[in-house]
Protein backbone atom coordinates (compact mmCIF):
# COMPACT_ATOMS: atom_id res chain seq x y z
CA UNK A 1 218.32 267.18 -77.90
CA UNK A 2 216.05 266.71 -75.17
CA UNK A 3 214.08 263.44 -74.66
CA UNK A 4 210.72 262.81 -73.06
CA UNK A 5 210.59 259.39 -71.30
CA UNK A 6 207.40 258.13 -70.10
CA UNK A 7 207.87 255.48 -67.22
CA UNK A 8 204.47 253.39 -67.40
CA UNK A 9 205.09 250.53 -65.51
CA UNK A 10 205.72 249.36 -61.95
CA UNK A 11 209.29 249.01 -61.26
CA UNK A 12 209.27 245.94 -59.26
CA UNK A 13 212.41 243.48 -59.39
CA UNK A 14 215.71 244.17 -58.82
CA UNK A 15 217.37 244.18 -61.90
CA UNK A 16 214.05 246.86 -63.20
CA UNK A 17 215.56 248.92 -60.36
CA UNK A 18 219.37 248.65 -61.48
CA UNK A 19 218.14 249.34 -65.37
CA UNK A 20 216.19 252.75 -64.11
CA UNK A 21 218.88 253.91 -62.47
CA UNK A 22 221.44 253.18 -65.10
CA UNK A 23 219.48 254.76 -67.43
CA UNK A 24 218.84 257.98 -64.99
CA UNK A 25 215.06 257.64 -64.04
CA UNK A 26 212.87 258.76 -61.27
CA UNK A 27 211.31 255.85 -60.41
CA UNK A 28 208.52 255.64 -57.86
CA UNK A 29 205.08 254.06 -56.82
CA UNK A 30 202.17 255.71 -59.29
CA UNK A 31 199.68 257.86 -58.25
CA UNK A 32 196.68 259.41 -60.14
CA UNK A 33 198.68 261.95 -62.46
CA UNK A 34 202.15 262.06 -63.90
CA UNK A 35 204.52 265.30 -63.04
CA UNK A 36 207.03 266.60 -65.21
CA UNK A 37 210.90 266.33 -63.56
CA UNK A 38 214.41 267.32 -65.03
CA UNK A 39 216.97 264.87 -64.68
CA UNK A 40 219.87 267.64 -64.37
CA UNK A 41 222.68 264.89 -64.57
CA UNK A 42 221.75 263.69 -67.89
CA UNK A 43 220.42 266.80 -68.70
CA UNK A 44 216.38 264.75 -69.67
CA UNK A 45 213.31 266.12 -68.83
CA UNK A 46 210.91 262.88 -67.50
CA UNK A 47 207.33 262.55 -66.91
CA UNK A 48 206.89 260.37 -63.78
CA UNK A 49 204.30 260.35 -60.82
CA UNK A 50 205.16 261.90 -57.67
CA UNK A 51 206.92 260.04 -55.08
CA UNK A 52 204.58 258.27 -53.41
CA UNK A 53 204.88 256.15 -49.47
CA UNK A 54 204.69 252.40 -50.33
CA UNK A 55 202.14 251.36 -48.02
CA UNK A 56 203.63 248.35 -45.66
CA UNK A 57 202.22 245.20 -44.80
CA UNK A 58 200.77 247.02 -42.10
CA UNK A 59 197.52 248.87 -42.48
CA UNK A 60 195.34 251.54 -40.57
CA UNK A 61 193.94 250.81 -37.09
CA UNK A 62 190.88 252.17 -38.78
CA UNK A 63 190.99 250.16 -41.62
CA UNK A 64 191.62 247.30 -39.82
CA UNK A 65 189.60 247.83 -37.59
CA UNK A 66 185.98 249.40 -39.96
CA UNK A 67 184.63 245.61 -39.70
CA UNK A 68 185.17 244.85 -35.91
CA UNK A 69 183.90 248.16 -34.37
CA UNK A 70 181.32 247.47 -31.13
CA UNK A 71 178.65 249.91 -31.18
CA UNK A 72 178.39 249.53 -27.15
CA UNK A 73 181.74 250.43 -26.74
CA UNK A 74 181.91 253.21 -28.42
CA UNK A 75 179.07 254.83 -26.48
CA UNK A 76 180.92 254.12 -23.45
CA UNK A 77 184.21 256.13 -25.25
CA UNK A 78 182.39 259.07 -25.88
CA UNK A 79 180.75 259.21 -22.77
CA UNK A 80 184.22 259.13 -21.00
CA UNK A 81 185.74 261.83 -23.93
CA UNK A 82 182.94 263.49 -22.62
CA UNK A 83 183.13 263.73 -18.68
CA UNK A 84 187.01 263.75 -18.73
CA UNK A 85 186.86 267.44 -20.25
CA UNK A 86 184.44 268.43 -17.12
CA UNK A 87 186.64 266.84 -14.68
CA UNK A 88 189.98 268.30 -16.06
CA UNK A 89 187.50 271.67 -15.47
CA UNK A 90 186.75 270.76 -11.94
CA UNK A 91 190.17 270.11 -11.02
CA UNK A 92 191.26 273.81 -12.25
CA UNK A 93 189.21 275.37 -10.78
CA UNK A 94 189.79 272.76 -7.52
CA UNK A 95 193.50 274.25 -7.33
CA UNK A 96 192.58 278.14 -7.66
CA UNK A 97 192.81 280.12 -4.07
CA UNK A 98 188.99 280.78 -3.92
CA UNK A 99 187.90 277.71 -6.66
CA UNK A 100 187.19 280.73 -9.42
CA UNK A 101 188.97 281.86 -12.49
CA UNK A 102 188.56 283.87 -15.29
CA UNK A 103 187.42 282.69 -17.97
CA UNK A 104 190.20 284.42 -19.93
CA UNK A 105 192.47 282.27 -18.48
CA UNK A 106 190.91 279.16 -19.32
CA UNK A 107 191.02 280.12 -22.71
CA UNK A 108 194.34 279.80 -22.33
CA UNK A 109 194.51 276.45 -20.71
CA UNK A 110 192.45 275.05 -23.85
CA UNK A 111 194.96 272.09 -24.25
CA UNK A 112 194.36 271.02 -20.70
CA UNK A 113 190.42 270.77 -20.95
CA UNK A 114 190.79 269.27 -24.78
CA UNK A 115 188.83 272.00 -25.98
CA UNK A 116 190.23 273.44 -29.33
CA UNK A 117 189.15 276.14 -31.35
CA UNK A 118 186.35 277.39 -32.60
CA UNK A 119 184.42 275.28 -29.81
CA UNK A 120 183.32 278.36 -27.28
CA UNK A 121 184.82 277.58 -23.35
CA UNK A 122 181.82 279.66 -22.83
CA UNK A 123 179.22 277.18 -24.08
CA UNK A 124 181.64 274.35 -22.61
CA UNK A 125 180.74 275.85 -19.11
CA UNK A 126 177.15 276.49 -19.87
CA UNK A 127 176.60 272.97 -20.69
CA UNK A 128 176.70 272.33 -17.34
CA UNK A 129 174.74 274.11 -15.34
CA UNK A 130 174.42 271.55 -12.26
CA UNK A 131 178.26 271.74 -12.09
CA UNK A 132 179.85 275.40 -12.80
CA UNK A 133 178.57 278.85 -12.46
CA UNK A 134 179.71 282.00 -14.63
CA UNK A 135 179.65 285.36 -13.29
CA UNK A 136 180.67 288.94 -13.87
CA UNK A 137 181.96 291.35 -11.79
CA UNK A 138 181.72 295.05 -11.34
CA UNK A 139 184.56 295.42 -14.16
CA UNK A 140 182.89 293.02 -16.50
CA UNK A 141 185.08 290.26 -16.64
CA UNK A 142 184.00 287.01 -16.67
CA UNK A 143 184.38 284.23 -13.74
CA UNK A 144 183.90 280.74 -13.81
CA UNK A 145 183.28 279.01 -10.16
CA UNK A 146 181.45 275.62 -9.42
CA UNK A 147 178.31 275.04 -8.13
CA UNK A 148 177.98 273.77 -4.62
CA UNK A 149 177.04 270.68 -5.81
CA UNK A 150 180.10 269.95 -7.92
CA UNK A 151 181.83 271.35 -4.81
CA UNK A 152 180.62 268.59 -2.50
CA UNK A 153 181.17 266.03 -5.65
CA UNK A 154 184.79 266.86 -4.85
CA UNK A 155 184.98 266.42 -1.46
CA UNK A 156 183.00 262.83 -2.16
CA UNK A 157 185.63 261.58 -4.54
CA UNK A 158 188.48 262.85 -1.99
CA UNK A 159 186.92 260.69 -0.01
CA UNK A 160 186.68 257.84 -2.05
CA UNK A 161 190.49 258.07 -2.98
CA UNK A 162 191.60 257.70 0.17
CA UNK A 163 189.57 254.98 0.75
CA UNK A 164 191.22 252.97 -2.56
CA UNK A 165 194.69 254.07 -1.47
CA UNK A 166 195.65 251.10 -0.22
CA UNK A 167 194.40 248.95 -3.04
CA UNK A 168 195.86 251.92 -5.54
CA UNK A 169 199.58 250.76 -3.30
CA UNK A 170 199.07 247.32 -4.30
CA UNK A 171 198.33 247.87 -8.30
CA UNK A 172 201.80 250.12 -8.18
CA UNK A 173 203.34 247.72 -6.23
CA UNK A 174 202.31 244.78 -8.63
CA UNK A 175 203.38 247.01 -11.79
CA UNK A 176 207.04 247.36 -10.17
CA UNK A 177 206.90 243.33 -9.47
CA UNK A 178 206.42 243.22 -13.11
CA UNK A 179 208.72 245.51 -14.52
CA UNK A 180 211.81 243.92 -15.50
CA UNK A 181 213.83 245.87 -13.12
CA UNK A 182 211.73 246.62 -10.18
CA UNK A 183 211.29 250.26 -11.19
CA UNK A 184 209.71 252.06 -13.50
CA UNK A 185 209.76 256.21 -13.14
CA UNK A 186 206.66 257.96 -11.81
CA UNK A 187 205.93 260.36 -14.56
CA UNK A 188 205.30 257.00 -16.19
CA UNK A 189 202.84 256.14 -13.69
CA UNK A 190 201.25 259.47 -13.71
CA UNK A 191 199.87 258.71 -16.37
CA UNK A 192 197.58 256.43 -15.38
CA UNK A 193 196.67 258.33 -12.31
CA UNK A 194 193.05 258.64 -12.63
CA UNK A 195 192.77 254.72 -14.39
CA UNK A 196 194.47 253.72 -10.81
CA UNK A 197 192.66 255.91 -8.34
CA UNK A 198 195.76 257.76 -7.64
CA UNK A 199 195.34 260.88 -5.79
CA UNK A 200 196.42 264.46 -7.46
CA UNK A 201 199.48 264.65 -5.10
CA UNK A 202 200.44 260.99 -6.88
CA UNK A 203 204.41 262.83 -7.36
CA UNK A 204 204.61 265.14 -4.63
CA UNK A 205 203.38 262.97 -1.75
CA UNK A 206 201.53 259.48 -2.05
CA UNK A 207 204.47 257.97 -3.18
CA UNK A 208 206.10 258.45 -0.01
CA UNK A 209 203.46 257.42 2.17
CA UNK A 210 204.16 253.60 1.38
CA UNK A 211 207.47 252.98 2.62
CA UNK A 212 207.07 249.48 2.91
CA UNK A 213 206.12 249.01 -0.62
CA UNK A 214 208.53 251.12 -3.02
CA UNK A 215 210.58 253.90 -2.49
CA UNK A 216 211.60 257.52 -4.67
CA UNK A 217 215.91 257.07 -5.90
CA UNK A 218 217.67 258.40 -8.08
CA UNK A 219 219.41 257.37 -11.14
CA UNK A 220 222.68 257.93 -11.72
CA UNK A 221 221.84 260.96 -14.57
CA UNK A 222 219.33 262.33 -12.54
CA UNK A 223 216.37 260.66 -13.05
CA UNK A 224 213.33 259.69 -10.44
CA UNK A 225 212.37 256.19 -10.34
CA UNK A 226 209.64 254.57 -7.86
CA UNK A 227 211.35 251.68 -6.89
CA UNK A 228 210.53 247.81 -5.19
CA UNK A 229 211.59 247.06 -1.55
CA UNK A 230 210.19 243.89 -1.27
CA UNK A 231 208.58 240.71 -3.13
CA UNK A 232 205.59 239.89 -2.09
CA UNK A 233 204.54 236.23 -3.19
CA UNK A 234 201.25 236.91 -2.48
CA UNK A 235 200.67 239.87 -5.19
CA UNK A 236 202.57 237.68 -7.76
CA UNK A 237 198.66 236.06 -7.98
CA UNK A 238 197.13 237.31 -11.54
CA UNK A 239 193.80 238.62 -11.31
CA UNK A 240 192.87 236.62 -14.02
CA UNK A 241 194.16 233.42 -11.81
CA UNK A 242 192.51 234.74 -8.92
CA UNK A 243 189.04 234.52 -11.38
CA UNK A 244 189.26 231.37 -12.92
CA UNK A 245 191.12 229.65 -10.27
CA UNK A 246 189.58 230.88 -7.42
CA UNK A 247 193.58 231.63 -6.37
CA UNK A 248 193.53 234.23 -3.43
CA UNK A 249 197.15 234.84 -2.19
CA UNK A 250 199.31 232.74 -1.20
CA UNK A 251 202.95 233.00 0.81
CA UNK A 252 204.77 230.61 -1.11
CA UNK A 253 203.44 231.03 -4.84
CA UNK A 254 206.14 231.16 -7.03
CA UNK A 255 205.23 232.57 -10.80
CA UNK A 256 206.25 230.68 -13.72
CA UNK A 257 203.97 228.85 -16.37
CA UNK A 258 200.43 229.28 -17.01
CA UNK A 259 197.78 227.33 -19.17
CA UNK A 260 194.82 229.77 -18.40
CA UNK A 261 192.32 230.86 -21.44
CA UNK A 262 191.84 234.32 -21.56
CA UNK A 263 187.73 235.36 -21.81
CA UNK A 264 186.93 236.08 -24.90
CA UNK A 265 183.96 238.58 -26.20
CA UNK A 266 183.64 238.75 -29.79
CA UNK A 267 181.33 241.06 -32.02
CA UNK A 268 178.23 240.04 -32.68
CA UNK A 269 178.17 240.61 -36.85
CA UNK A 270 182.10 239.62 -36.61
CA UNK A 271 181.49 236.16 -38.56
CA UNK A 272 185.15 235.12 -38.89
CA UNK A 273 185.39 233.87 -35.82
CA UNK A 274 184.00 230.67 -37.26
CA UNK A 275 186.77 230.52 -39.48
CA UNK A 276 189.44 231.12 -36.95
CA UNK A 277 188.03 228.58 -34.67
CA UNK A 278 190.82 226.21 -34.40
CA UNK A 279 193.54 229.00 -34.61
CA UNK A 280 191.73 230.35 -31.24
CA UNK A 281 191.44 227.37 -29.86
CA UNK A 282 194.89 226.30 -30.11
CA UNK A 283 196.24 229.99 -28.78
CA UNK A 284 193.84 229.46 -26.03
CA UNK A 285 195.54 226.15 -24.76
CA UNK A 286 199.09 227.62 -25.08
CA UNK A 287 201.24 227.93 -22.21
CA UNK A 288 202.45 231.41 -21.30
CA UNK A 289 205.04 233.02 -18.49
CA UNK A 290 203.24 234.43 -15.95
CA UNK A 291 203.61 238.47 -16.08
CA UNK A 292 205.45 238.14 -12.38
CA UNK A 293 207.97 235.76 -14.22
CA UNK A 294 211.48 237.12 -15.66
CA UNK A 295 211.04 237.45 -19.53
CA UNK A 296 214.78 238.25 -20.24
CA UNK A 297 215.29 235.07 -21.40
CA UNK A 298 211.99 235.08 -24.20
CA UNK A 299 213.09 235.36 -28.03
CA UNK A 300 210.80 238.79 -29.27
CA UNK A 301 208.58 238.22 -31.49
CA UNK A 302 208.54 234.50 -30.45
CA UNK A 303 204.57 233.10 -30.13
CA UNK A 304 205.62 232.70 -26.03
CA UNK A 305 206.92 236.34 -26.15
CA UNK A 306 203.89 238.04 -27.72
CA UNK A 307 200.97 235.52 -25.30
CA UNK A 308 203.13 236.56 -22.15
CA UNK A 309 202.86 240.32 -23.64
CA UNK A 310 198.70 239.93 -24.09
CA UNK A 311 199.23 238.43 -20.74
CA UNK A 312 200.90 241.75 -18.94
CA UNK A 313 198.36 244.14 -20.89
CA UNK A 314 195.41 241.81 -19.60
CA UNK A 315 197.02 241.93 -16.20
CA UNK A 316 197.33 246.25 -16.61
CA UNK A 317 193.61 246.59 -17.97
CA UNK A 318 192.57 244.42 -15.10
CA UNK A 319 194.00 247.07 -12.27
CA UNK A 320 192.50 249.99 -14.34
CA UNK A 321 189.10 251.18 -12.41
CA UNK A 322 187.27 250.96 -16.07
CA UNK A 323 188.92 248.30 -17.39
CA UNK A 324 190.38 250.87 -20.45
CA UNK A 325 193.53 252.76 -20.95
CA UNK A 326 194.76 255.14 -23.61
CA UNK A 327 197.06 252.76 -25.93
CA UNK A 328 199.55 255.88 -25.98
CA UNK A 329 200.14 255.29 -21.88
CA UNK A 330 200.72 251.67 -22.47
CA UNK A 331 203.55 251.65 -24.94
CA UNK A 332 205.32 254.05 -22.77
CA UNK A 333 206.17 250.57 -20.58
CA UNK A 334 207.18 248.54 -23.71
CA UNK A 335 210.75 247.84 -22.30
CA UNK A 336 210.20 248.20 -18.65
CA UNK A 337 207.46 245.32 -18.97
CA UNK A 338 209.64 243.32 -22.02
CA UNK A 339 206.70 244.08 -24.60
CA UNK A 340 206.72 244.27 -28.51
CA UNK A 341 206.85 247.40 -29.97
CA UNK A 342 203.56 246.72 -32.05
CA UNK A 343 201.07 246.81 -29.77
CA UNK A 344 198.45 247.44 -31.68
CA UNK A 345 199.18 244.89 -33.78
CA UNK A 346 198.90 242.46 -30.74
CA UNK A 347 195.36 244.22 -29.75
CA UNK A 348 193.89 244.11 -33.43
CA UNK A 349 195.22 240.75 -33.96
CA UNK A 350 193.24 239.56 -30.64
CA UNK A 351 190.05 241.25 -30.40
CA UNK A 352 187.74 238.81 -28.92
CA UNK A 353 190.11 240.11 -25.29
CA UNK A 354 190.78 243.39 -26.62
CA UNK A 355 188.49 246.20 -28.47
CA UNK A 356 190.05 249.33 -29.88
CA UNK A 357 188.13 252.82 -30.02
CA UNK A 358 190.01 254.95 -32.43
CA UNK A 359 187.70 257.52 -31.66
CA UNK A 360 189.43 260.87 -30.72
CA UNK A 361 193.23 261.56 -31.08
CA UNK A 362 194.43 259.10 -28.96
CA UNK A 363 192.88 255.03 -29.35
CA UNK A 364 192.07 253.71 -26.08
CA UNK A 365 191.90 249.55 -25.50
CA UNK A 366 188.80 247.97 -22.99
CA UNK A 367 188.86 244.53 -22.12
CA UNK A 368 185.54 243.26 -23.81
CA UNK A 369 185.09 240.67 -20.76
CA UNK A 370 184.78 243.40 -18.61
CA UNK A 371 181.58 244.63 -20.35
CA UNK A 372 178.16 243.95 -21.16
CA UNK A 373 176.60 246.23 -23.38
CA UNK A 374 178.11 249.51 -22.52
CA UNK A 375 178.16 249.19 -18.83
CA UNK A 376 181.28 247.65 -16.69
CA UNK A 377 180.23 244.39 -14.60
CA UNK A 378 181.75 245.17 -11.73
CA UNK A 379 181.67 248.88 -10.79
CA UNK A 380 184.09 250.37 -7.94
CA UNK A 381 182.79 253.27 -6.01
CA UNK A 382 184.78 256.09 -8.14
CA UNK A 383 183.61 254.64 -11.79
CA UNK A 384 180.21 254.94 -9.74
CA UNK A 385 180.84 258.78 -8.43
CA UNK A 386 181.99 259.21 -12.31
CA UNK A 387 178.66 258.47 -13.57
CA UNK A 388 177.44 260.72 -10.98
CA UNK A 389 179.08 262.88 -12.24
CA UNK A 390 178.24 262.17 -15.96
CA UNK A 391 174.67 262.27 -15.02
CA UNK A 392 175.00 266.52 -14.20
CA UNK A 393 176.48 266.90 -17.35
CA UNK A 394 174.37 268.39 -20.42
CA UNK A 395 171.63 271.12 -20.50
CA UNK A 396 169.31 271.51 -23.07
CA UNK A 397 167.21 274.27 -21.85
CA UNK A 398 166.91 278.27 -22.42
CA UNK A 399 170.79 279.71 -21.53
CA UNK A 400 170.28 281.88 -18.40
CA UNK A 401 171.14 285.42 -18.11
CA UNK A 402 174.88 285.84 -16.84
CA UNK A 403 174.31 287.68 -13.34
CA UNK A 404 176.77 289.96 -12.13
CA UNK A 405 178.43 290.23 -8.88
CA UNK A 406 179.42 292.76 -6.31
CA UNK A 407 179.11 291.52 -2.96
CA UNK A 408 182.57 289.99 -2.74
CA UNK A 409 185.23 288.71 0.08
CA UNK A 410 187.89 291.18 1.29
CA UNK A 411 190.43 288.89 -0.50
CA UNK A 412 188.30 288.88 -4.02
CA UNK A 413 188.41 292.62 -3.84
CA UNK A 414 191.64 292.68 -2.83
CA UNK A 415 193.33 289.92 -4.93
CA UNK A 416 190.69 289.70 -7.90
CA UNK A 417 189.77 292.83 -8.54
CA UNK A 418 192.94 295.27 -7.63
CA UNK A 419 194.61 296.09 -10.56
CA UNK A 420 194.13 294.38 -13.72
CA UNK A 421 196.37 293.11 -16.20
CA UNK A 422 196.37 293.50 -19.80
CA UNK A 423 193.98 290.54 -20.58
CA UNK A 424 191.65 291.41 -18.03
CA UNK A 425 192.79 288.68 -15.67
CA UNK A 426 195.02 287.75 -13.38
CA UNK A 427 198.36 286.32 -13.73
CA UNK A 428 198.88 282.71 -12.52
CA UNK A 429 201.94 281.55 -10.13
CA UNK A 430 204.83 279.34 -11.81
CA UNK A 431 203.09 276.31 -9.36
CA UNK A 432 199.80 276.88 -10.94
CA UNK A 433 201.16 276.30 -14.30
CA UNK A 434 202.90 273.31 -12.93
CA UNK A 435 200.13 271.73 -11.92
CA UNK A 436 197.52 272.76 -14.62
CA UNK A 437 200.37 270.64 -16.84
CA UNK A 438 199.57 268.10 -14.56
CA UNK A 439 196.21 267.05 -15.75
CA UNK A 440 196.80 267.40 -19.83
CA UNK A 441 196.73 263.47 -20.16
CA UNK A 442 193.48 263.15 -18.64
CA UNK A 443 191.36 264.80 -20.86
CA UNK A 444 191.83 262.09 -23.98
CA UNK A 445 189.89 262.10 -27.32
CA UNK A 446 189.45 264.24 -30.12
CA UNK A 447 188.65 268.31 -29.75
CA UNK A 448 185.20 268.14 -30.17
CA UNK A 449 182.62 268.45 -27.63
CA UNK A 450 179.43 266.45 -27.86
CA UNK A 451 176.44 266.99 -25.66
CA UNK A 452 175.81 263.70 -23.63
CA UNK A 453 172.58 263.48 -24.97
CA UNK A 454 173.37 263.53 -28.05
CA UNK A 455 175.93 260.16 -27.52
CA UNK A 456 173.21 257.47 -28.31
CA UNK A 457 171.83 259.13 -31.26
CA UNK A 458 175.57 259.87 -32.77
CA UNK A 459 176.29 255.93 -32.34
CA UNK A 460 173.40 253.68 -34.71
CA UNK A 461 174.42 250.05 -34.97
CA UNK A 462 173.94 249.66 -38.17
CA UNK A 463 176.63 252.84 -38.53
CA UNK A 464 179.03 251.10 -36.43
CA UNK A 465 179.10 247.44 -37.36
């Protein structure tokens, strides 16, 4: 006859364990209601809760993190979710023949700009009026272009690029002197193309335009690598050593050891630090290997091994125009730069030099020294053509009529407007694709789209804290 057995308890020791399965019971962790299973081998029908994940001893980044968050800094996230989508935009439209495209075809490239569904590419575009233009032509189909202002915005941060190359060369250079074997591969570095300064042609072309730096070889299965030519001693200088020491560069320096506190920013309603004075003080006065140093030799998840890690991500943040980087990016370098595989463990654990934005799909990680309020200290010209940029973004007025257009160039007629395809636009080139792939990491955050006015009212800090 068939029996109903009712497990009630928590199954916790071993010998519990050994008895349930003896006696041929589903055991798992209880959740709110009990579901009705068959035992087939013993032929019992038994009333147990689903099977539920044990949760580990490690938690949420948002739960972790509810307590900690820094109102500041989250404005400063949402403004830079915010203008990556328009600059992902501008960099489409940058690498179309005549700068325009349909706007049929950006639906298309939704992924790129961040912009999921049901959120309109239409009132995307319109949102920024100072910076793109939408048009119609004599068939009705829709065209996005830029302004002339956003056109001249380009040729501006152009500009500016090739003015940071050569510093951009030495923060690649110094990532390859870190790496454990002086090379890392540059779809790696691609990543942080825009954090850098790195030009669009990063793959195709800057990387060969520093021969005296690193080179492009090949791995034995195929694979590209940028690699190291030469040490230099004097970019084995950390920038936090160049701040607290007043260490420029130096010929002879040799890494090894260092004894430097790292600055430390802490929340204002975070109250533990009181508690965890003499734990912080005592990390503080730690010695650590220098990021330029050979870590083969440290034990992971030794204390030396995880303070030379904080050490490398301080040193990687520091290079970084904003002083922020997607945590995703970072753990791609986990065993080229000898580096836990917890990260975020290391950035939770030490937030008075980190801070953590979970905000969006991706968590990026600032260095809170490099902030006051929600501003950066010390501003390079491209964060400042950024907030140029930022500063044309957002329209709150009556939408404007969408004009159409007939007086076009030979080459719109011919090339535009010739023949249709099915969609009602044209059909991009293989190389087009290619590099509209290109710029899906920049655009980082969640899907939705907030008006930039709308970022300081979103963010209350008594919501936040």
């Amino acid at each position: 006859m068939t029996r109903l057995r009712i497990i009630s308890k928590i199954v916790a020791s071993s010998n519990e364990w050994g008895v349930a399965r003896e006696f041929g019971c589903f055991v798992a962790s209880p959740v709110h209601s009990p579901t009705l299973r068959r035992n087939w081998s013993f032929g019992q029908v038994l009333l147990t809760w689903p099977q539920h994940r044990f949760m580990t001893t490690s938690k949420r980044v948002q739960d972790r993190s509810k307590d900690k968050r820094v109102h500041d800094l989250e404005i400063a996230t949402e403004k830079h979710k915010v203008v990556s989508k328009v600059l992902v935009l501008m960099e489409m439209l940058k690498k179309e023949p005549e700068m325009i495209i349909p706007v049929r075809s950006l639906d298309r490239c939704r992924n790129q700009i961040n912009l999921p569904r049901p959120h309109s590419i239409v009132d995307f575009i319109r949102k920024s009026p100072k910076l793109f233009e939408l048009c119609k032509d004599r068939n009705g189909l829709l065209w996005c272009g830029m302004t002339k202002e956003a056109e001249d915005l380009l040729e501006e941060e152009e500009k500016l690029i090739r003015e940071h190359s050569g510093k951009a060369a030495e923060y690649v250079t110094r990532m390859l002197m870190m790496s454990v074997d002086k090379r890392l591969p540059p779809d790696k570095i691609a990543h942080f193309r825009r954090e850098f300064g790195l030009p669009a042609d990063f793959r195709s072309k800057w990387v060969h335009e520093y021969p005296q730096h690193f080179k492009v070889v090949k791995s034995p299965d195929e694979v590209d690598y940028l690699e190291l030519i030469e040490w230099n001693p004097a970019w084995a200088i950390t920038e936090l050593e160049k701040a607290v020491l007043g260490v420029s560069e130096s010929a002879s320096h040799a890494p090894g050891l260092l004894s430097l506190s790292f600055p430390l920013k802490f929340p204002a309603t975070y109250k533990k630090v009181y508690r965890y004075g003499g734990k912080i003080e005592h990390f503080q006065k730690r010695s650590y290997l220098s990021p330029y140093a050979d870590a083969r030799g440290l034990q992971p998840g030794s204390k030396e091994f995880d303070k030379r890690a904080i050490a490398v991500m301080h040193e990687l943040l520091s290079f970084t125009m904003e002083k922020r980087l997607v945590t995703d990016h970072l753990t791609h370098f986990r065993r080229e730069f000898v580096m836990p595989q917890k990260l975020m463990r290391l950035f939770l654990k030490h937030l008075g030099i980190f801070y953590v934005s979970e905000r969006g799909k991706r968590f990026s990680v600032f260095l809170t020294g490099a902030y006051e309020g929600a501003e950066l200290i010390q501003k390079c010209p491209l964060v400042i053509w950024k907030e140029k940029v930022l500063s044309l973004i957002g329209y709150r007025g009556k939408k404007k009529r969408i004009e159409t257009f007939t007086d076009l160039s030979d080459v719109e007629d011919n090339e535009f407007l010739g023949g249709s395809s099915e969609d009602g636009g044209t059909p991009m080139q293989l190389n087009q694709i290619e590099a509209i792939s290109e710029l899906e990491d920049v655009a980082v955050g969640d899907g939705s789209f907030m008006d930039i006015h709308e970022i300081d009212n979103e963010y209350k800090p008594h919501d936040s804290l």
